[in-house]
PDB file of N, CA and C in Angstrom:
ATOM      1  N   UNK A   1      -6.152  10.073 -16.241  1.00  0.00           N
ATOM      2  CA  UNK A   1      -6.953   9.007 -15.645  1.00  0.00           C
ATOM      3  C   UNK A   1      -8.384   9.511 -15.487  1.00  0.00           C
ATOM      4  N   UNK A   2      -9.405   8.746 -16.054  1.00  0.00           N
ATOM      5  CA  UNK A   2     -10.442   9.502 -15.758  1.00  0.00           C
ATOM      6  C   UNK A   2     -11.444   9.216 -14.208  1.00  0.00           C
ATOM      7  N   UNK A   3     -11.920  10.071 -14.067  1.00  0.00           N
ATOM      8  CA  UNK A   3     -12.687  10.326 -13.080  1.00  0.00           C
ATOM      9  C   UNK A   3     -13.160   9.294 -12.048  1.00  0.00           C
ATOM     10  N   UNK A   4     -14.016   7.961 -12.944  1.00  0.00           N
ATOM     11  CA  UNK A   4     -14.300   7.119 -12.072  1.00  0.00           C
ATOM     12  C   UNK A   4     -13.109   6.061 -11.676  1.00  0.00           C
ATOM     13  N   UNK A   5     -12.260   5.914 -12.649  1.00  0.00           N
ATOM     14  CA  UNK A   5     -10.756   5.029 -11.903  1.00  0.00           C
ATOM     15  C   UNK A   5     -10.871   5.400 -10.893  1.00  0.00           C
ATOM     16  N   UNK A   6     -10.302   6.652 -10.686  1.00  0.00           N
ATOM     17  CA  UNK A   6      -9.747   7.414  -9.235  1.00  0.00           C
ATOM     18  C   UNK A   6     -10.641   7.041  -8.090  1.00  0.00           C
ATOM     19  N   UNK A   7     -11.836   7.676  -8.376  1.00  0.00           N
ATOM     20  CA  UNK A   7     -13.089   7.278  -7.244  1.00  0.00           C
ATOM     21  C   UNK A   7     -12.947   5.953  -6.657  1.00  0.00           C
ATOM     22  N   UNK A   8     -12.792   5.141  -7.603  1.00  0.00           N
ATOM     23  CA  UNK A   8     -12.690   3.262  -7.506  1.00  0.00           C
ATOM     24  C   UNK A   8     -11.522   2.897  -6.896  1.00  0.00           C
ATOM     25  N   UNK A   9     -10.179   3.725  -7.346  1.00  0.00           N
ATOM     26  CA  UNK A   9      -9.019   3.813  -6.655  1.00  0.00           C
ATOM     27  C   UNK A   9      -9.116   4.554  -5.121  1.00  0.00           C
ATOM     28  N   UNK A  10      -9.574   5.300  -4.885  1.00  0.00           N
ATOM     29  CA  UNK A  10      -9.909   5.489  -2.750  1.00  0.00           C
ATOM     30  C   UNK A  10     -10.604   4.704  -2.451  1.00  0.00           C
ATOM     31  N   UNK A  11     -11.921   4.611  -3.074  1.00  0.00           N
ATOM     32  CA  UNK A  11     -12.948   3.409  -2.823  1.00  0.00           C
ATOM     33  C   UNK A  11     -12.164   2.503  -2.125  1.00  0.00           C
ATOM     34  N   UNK A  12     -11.492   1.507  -2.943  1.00  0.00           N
ATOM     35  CA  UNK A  12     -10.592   0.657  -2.908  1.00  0.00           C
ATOM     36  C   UNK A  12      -9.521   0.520  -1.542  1.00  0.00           C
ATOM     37  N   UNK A  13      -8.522   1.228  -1.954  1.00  0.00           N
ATOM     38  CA  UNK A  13      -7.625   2.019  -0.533  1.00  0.00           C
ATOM     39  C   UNK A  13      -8.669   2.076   0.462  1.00  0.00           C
ATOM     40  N   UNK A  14      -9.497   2.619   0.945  1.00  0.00           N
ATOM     41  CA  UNK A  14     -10.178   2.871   1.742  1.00  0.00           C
ATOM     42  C   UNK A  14     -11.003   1.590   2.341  1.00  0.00           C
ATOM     43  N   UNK A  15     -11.283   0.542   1.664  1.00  0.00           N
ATOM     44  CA  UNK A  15     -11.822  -0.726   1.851  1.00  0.00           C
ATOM     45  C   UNK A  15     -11.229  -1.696   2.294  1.00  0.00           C
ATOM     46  N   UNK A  16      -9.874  -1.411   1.551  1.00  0.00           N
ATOM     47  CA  UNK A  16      -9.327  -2.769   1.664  1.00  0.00           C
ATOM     48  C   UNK A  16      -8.813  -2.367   3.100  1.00  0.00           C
ATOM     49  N   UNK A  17      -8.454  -0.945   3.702  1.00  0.00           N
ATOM     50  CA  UNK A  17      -7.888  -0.397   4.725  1.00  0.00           C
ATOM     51  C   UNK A  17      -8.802  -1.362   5.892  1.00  0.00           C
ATOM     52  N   UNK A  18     -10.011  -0.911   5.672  1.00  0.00           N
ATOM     53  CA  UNK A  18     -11.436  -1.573   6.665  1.00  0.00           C
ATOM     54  C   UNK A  18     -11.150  -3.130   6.674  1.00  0.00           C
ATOM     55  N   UNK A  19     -10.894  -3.592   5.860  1.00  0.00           N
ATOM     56  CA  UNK A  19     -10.897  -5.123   5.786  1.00  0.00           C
ATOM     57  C   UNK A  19      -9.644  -5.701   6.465  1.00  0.00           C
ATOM     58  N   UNK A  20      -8.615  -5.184   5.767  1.00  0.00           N
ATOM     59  CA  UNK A  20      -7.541  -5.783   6.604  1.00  0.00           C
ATOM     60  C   UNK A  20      -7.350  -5.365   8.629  1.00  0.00           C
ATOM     61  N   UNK A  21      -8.094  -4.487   8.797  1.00  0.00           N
ATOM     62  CA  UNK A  21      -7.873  -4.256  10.464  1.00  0.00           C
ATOM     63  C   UNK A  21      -9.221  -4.969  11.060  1.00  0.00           C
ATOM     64  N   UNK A  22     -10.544  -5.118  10.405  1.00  0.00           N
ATOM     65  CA  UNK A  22     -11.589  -5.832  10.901  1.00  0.00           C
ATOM     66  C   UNK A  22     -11.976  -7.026  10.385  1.00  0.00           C
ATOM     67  N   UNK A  23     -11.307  -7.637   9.514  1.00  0.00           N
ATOM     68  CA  UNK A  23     -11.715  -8.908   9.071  1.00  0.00           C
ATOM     69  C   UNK A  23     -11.232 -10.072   9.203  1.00  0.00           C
ATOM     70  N   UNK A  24      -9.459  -9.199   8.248  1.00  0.00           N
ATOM     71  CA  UNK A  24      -8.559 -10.564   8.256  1.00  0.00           C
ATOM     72  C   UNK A  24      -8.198 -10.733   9.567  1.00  0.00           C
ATOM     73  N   UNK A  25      -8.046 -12.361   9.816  1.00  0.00           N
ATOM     74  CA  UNK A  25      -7.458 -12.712  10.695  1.00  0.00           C
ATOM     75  C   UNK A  25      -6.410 -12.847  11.080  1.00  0.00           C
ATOM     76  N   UNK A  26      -5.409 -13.324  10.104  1.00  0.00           N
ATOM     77  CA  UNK A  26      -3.661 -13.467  10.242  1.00  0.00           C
ATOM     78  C   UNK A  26      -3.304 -12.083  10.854  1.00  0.00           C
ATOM     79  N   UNK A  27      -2.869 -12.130  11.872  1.00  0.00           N
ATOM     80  CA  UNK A  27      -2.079 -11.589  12.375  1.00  0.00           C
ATOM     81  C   UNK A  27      -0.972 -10.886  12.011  1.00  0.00           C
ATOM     82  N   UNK A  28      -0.470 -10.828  11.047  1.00  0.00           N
ATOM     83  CA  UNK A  28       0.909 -10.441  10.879  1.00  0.00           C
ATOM     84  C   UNK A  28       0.308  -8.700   9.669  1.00  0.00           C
ATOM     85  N   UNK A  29      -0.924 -10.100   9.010  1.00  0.00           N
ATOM     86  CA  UNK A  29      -1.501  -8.571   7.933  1.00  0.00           C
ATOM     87  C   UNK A  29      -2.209  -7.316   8.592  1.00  0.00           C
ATOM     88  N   UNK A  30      -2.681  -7.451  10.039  1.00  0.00           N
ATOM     89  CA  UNK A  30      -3.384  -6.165  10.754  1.00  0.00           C
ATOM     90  C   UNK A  30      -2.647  -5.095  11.363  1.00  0.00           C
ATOM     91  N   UNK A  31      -1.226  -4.967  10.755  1.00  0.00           N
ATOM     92  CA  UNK A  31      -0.547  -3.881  10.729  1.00  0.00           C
ATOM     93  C   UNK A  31       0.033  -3.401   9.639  1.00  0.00           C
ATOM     94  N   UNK A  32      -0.804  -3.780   8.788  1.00  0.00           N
ATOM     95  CA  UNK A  32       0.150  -3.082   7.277  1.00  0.00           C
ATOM     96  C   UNK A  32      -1.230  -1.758   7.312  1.00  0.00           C
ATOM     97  N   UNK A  33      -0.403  -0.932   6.192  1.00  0.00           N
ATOM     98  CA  UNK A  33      -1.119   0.165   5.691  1.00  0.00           C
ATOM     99  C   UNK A  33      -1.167   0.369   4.038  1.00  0.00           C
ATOM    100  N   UNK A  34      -2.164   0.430   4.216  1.00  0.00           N
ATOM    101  CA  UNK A  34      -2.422   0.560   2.154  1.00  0.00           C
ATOM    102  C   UNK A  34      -2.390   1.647   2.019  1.00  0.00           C
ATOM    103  N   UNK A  35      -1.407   2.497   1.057  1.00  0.00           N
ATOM    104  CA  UNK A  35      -0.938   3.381   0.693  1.00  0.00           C
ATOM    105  C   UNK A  35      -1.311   4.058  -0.946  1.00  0.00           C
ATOM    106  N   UNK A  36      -1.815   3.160  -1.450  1.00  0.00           N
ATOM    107  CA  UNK A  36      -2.646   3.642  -3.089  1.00  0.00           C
ATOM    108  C   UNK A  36      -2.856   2.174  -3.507  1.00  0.00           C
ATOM    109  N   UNK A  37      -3.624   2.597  -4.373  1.00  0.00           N
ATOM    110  CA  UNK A  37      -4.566   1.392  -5.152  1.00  0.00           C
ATOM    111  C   UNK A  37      -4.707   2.090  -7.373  1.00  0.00           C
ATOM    112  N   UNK A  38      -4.238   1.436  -7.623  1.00  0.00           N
ATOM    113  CA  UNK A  38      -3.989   1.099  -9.525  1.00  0.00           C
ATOM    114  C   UNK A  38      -4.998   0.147  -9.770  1.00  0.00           C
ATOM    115  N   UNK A  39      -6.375   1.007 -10.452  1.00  0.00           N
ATOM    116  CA  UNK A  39      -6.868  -0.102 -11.178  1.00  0.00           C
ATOM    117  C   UNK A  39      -7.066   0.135 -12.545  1.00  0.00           C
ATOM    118  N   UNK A  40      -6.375  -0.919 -13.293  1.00  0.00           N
ATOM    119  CA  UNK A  40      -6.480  -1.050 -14.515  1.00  0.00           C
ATOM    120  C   UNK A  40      -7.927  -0.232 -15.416  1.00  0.00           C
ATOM    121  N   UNK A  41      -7.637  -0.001 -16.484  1.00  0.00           N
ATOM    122  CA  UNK A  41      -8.238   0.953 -17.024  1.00  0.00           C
ATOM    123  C   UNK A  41     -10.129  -0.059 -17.486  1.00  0.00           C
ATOM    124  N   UNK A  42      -9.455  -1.415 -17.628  1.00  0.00           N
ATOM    125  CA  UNK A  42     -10.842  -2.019 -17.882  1.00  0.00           C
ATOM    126  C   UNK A  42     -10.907  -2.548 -16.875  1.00  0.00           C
ATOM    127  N   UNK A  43     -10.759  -2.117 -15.457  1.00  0.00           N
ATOM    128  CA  UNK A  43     -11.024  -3.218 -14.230  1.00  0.00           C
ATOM    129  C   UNK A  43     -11.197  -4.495 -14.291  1.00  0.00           C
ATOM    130  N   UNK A  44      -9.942  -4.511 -14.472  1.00  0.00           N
ATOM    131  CA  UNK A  44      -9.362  -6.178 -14.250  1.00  0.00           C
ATOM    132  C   UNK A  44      -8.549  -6.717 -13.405  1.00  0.00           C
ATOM    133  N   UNK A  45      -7.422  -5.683 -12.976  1.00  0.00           N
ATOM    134  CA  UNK A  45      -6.800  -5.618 -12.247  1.00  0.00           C
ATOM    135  C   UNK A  45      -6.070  -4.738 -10.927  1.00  0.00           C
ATOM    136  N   UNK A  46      -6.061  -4.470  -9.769  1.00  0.00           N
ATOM    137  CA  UNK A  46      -5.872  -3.845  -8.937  1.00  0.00           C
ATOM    138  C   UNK A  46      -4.399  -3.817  -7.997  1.00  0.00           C
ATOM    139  N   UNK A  47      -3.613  -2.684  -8.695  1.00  0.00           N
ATOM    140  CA  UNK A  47      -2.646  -3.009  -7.804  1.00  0.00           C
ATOM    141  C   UNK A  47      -2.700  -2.084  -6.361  1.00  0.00           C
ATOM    142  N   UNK A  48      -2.737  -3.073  -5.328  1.00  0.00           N
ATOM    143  CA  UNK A  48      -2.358  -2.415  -3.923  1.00  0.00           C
ATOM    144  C   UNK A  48      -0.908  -2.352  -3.503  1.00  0.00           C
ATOM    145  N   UNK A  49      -0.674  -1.352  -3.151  1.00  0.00           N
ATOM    146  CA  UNK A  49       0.933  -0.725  -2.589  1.00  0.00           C
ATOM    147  C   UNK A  49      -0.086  -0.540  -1.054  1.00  0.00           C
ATOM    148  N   UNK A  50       1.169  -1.436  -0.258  1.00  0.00           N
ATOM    149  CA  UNK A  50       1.150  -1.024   1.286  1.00  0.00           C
ATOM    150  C   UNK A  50       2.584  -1.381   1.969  1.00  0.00           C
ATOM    151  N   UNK A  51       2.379  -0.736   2.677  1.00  0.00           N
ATOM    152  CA  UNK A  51       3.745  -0.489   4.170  1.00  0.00           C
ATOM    153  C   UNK A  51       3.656  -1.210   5.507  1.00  0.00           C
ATOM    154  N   UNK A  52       5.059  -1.548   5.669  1.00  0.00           N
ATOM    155  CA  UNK A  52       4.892  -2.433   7.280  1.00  0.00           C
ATOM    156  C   UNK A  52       5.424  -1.761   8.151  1.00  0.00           C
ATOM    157  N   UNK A  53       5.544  -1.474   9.502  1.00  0.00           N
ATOM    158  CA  UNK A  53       5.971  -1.114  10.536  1.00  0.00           C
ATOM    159  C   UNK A  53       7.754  -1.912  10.547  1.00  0.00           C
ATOM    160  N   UNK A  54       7.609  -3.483  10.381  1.00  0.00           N
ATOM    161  CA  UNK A  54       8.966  -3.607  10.701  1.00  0.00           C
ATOM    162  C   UNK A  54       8.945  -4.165   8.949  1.00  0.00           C
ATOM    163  N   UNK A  55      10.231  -3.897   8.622  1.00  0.00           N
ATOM    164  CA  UNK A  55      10.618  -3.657   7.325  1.00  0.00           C
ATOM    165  C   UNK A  55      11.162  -5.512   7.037  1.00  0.00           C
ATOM    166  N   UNK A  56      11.821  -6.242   8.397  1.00  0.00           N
ATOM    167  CA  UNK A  56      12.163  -7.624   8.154  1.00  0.00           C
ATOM    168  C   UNK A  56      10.830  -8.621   7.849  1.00  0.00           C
ATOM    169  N   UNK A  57       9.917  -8.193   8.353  1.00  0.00           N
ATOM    170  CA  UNK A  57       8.685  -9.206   7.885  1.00  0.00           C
ATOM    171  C   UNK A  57       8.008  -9.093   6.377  1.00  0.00           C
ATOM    172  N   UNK A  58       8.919  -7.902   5.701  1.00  0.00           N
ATOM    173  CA  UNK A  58       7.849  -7.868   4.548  1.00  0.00           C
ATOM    174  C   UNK A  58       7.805  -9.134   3.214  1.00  0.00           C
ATOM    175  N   UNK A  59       8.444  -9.902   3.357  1.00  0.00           N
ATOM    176  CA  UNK A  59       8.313 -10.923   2.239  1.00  0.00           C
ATOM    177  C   UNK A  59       7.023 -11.765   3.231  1.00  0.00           C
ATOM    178  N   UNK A  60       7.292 -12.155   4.184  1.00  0.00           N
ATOM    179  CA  UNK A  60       6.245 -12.880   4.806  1.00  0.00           C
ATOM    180  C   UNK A  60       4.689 -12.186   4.721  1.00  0.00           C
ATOM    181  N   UNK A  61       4.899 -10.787   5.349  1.00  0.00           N
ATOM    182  CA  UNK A  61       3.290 -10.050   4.896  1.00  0.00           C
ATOM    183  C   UNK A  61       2.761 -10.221   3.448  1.00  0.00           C
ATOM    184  N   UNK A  62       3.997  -9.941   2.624  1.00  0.00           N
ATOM    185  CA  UNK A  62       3.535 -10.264   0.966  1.00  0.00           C
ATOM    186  C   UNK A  62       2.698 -11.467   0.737  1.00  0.00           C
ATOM    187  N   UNK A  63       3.359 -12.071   1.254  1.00  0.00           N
ATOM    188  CA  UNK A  63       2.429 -14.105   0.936  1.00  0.00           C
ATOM    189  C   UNK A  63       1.432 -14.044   1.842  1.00  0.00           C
ATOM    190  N   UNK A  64       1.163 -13.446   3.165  1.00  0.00           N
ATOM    191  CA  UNK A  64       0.272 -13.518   3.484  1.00  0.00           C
ATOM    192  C   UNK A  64      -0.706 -12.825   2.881  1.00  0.00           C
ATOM    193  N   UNK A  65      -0.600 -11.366   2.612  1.00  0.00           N
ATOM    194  CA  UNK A  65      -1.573 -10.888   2.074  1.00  0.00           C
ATOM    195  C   UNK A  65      -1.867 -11.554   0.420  1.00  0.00           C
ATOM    196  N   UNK A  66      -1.256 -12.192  -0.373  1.00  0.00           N
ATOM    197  CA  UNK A  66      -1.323 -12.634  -1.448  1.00  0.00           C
ATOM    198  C   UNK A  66      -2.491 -14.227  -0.962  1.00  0.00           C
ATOM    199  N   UNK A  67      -2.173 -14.338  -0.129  1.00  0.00           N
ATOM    200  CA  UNK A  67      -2.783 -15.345   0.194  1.00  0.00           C
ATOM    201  C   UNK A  67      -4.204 -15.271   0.468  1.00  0.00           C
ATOM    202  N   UNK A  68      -4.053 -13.972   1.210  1.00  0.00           N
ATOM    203  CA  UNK A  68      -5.763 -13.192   2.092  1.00  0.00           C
ATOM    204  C   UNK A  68      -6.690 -12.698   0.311  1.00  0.00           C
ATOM    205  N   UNK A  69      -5.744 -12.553  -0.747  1.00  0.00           N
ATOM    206  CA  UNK A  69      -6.491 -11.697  -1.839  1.00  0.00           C
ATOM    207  C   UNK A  69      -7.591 -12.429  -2.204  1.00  0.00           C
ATOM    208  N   UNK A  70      -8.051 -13.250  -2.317  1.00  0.00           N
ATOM    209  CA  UNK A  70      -9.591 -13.873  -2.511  1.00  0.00           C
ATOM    210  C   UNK A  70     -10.294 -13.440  -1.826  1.00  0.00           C
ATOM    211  N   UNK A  71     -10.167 -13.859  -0.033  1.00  0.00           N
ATOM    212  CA  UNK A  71     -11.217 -13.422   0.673  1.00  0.00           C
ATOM    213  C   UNK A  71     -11.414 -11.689   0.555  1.00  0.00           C
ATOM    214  N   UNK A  72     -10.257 -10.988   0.193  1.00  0.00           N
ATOM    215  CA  UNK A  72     -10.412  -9.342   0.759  1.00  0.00           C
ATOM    216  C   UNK A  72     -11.494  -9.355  -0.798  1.00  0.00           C
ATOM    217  N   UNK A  73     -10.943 -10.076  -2.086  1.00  0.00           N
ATOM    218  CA  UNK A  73     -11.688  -9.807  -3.070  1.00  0.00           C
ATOM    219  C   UNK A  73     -12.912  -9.661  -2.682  1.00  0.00           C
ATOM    220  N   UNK A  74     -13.907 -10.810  -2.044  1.00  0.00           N
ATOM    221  CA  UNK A  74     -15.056 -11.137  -1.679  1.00  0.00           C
ATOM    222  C   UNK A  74     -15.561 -10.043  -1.136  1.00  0.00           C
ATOM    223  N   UNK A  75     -15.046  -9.603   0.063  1.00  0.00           N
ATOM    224  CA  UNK A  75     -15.405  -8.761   1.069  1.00  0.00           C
ATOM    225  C   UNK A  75     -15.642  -7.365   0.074  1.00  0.00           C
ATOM    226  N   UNK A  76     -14.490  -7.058  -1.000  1.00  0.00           N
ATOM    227  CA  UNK A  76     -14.515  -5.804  -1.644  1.00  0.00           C
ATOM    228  C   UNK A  76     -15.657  -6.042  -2.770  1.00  0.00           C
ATOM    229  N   UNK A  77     -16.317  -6.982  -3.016  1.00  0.00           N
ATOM    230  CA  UNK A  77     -17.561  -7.003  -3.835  1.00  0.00           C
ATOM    231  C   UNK A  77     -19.116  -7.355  -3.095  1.00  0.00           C
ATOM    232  N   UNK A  78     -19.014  -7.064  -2.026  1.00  0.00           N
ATOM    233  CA  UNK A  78     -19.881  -7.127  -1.361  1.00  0.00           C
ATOM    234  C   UNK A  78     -19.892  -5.230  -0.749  1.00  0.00           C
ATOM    235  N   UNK A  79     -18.994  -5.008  -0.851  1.00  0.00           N
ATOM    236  CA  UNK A  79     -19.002  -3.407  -0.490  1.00  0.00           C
ATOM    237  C   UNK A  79     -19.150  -2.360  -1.401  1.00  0.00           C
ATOM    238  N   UNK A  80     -18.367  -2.694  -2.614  1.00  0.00           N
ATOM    239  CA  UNK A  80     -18.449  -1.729  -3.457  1.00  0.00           C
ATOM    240  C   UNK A  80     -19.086  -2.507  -4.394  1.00  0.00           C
ATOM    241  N   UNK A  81     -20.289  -1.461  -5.322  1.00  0.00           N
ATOM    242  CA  UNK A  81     -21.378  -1.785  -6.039  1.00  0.00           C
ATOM    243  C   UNK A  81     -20.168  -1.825  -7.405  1.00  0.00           C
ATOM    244  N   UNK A  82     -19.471  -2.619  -8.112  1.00  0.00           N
ATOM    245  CA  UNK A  82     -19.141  -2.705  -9.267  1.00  0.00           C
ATOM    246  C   UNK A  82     -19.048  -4.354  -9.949  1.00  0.00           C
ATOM    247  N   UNK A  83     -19.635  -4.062 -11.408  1.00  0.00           N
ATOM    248  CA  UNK A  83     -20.053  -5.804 -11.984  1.00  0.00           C
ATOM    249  C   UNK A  83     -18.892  -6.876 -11.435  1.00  0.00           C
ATOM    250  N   UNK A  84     -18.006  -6.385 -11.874  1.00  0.00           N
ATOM    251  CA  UNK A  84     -16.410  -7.375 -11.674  1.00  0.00           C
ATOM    252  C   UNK A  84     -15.642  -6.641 -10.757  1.00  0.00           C
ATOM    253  N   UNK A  85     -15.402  -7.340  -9.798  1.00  0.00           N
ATOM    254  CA  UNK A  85     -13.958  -6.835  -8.697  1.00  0.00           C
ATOM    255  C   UNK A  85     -12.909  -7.489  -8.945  1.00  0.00           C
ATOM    256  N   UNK A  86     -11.581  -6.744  -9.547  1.00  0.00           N
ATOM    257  CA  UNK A  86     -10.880  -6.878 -10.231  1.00  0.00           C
ATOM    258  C   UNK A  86      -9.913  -7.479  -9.405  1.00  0.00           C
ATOM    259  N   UNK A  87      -8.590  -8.460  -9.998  1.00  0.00           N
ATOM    260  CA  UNK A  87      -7.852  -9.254  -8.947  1.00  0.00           C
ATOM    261  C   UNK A  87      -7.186  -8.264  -8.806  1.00  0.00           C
ATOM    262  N   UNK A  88      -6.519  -8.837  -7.096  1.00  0.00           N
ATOM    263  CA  UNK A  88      -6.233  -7.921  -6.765  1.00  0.00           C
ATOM    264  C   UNK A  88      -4.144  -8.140  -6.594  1.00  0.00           C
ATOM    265  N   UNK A  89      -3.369  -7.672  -6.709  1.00  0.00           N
ATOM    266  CA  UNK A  89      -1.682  -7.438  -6.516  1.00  0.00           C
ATOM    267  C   UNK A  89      -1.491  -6.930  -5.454  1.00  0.00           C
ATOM    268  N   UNK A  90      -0.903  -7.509  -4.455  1.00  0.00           N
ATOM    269  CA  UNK A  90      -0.309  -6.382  -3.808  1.00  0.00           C
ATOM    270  C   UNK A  90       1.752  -6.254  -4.088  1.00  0.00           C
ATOM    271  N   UNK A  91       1.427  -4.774  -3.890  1.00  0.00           N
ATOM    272  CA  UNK A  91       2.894  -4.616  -3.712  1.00  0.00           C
ATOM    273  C   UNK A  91       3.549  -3.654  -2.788  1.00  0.00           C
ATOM    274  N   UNK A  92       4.846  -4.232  -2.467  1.00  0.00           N
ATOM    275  CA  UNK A  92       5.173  -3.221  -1.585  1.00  0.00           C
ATOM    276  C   UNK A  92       5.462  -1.820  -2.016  1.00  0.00           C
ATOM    277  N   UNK A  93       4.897  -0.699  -0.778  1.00  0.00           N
ATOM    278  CA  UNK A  93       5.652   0.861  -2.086  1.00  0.00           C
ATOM    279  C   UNK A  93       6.552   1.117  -0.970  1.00  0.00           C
ATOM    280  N   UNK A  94       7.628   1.414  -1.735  1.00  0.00           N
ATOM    281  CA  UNK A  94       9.156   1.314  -1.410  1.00  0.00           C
ATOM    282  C   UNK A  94       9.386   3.077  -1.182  1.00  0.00           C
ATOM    283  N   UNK A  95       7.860   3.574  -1.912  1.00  0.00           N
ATOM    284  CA  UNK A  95       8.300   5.293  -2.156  1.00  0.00           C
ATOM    285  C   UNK A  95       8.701   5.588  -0.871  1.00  0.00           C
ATOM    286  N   UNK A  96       7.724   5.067   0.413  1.00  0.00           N
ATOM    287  CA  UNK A  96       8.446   6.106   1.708  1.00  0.00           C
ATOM    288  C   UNK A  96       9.761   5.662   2.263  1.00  0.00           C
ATOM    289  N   UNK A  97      10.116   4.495   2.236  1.00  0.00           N
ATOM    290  CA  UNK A  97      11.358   4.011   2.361  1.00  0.00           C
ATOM    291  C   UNK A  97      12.404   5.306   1.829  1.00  0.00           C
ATOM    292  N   UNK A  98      11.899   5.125  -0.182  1.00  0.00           N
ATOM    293  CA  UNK A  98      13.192   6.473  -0.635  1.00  0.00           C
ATOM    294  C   UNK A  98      13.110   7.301  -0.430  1.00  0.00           C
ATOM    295  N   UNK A  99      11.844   7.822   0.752  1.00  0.00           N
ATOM    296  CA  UNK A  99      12.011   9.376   0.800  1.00  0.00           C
ATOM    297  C   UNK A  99      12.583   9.488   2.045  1.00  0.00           C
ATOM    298  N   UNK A 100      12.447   8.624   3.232  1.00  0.00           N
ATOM    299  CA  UNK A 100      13.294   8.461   3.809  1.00  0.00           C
ATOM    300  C   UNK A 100      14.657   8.542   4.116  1.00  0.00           C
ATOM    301  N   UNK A 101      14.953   7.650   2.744  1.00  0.00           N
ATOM    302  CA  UNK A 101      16.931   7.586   2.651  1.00  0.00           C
ATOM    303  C   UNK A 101      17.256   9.109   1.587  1.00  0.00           C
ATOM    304  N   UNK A 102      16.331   9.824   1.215  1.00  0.00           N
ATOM    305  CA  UNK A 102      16.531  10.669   0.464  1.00  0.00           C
ATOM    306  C   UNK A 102      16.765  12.656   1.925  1.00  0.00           C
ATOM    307  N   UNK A 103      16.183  12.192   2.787  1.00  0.00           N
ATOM    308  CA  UNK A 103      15.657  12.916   3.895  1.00  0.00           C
ATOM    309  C   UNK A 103      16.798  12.533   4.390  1.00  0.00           C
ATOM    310  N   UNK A 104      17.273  11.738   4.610  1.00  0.00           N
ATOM    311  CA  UNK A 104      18.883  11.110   5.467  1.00  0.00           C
ATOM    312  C   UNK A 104      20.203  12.326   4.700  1.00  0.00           C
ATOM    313  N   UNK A 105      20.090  11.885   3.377  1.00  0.00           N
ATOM    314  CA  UNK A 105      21.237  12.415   2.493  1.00  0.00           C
ATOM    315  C   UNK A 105      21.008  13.904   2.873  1.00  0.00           C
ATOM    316  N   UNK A 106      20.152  14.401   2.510  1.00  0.00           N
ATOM    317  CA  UNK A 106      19.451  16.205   3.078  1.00  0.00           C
ATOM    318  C   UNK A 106      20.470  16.508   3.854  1.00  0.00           C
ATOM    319  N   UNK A 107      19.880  15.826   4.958  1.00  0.00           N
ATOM    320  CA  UNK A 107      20.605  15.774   6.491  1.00  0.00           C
ATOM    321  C   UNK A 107      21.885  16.048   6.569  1.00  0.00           C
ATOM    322  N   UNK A 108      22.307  14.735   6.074  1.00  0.00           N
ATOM    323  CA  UNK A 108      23.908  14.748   5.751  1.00  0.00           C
ATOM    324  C   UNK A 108      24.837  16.022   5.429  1.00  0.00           C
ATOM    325  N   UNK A 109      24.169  16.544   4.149  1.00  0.00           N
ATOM    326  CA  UNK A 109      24.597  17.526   3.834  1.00  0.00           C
ATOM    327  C   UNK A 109      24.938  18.945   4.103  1.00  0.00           C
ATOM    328  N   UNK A 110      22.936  18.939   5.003  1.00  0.00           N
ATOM    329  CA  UNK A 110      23.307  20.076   5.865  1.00  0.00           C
ATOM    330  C   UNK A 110      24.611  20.363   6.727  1.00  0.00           C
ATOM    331  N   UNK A 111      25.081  18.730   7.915  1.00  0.00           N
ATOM    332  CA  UNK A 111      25.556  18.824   8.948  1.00  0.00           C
ATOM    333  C   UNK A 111      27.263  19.106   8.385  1.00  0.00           C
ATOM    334  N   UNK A 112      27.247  18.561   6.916  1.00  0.00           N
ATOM    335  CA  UNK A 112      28.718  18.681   6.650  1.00  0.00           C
ATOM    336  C   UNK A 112      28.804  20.651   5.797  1.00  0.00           C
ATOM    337  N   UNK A 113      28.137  20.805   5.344  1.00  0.00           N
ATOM    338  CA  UNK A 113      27.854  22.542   5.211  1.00  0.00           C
ATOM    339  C   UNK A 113      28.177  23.321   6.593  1.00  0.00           C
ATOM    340  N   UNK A 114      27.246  22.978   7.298  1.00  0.00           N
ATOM    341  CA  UNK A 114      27.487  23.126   8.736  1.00  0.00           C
ATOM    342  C   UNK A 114      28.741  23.290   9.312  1.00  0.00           C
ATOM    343  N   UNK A 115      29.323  22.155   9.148  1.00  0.00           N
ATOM    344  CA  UNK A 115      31.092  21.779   9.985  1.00  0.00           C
ATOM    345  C   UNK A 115      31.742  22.946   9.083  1.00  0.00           C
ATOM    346  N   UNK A 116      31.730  23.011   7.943  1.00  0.00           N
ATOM    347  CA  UNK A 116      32.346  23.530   6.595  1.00  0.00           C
ATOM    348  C   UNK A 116      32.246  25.339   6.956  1.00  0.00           C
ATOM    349  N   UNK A 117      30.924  25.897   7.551  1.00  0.00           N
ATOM    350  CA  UNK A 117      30.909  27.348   8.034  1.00  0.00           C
ATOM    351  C   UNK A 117      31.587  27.299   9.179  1.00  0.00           C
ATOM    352  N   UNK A 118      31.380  26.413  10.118  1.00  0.00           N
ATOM    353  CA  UNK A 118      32.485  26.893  11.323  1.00  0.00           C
ATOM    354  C   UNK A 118      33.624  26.904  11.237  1.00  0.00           C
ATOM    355  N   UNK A 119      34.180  26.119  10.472  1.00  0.00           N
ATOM    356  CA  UNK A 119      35.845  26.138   9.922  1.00  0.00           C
ATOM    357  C   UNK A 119      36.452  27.158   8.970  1.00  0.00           C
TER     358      UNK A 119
END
């Protein structure tokens, strides 16, 4: 990936972070967290991966924030100096979820190793 993606990719993360806790209004979107940002190689397109606190609201945060993506667009071309601000995706990243259930299994294993030396 070269150099300026990446830059454009925190840029990004980092903006949209600012926007969604000081701008948007809906309520439900000022607790998510943006977790990485994918922008297409000819900036066209931007995928955002973010995380919710409660895991049952996330189809609802999705539409909301799908909904908010114009205005955050706006806001993100008024901040960052680039010709076209690319649309924007969000999606959920599921990665900490699996590292989560992956950190569970660990666990597991230890405690049954565990039972397995005392016996």
């Amino acid at each position: 990936m070269n150099v300026k993606i990446e830059r454009l990719n925190s840029q990004f993360e980092k903006e949209i972070s600012m926007i969604l806790q000081t701008e948007v209004k809906d309520s439900d979107i000022q607790f998510v967290t943006v977790t990485g940002c994918e922008i297409t190689s000819d900036l066209s397109f931007c995928k955002v991966y973010f995380t919710v606190l409660e895991d049952k609201n996330r189809e609802k945060i999705l539409e909301a924030l799908n909904k908010a993506s114009s205005f955050i667009r706006g806001q993100l071309s008024q901040r960052i100096e680039i010709r076209h601000t690319p649309e924007l995706k969000f999606i959920y990243d599921e990665s900490i979820e699996y590292g989560n259930h992956i950190e569970k299994l660990i666990q597991e294993v230890h405690k049954k190793e565990e039972l397995e030396d005392k016996n």
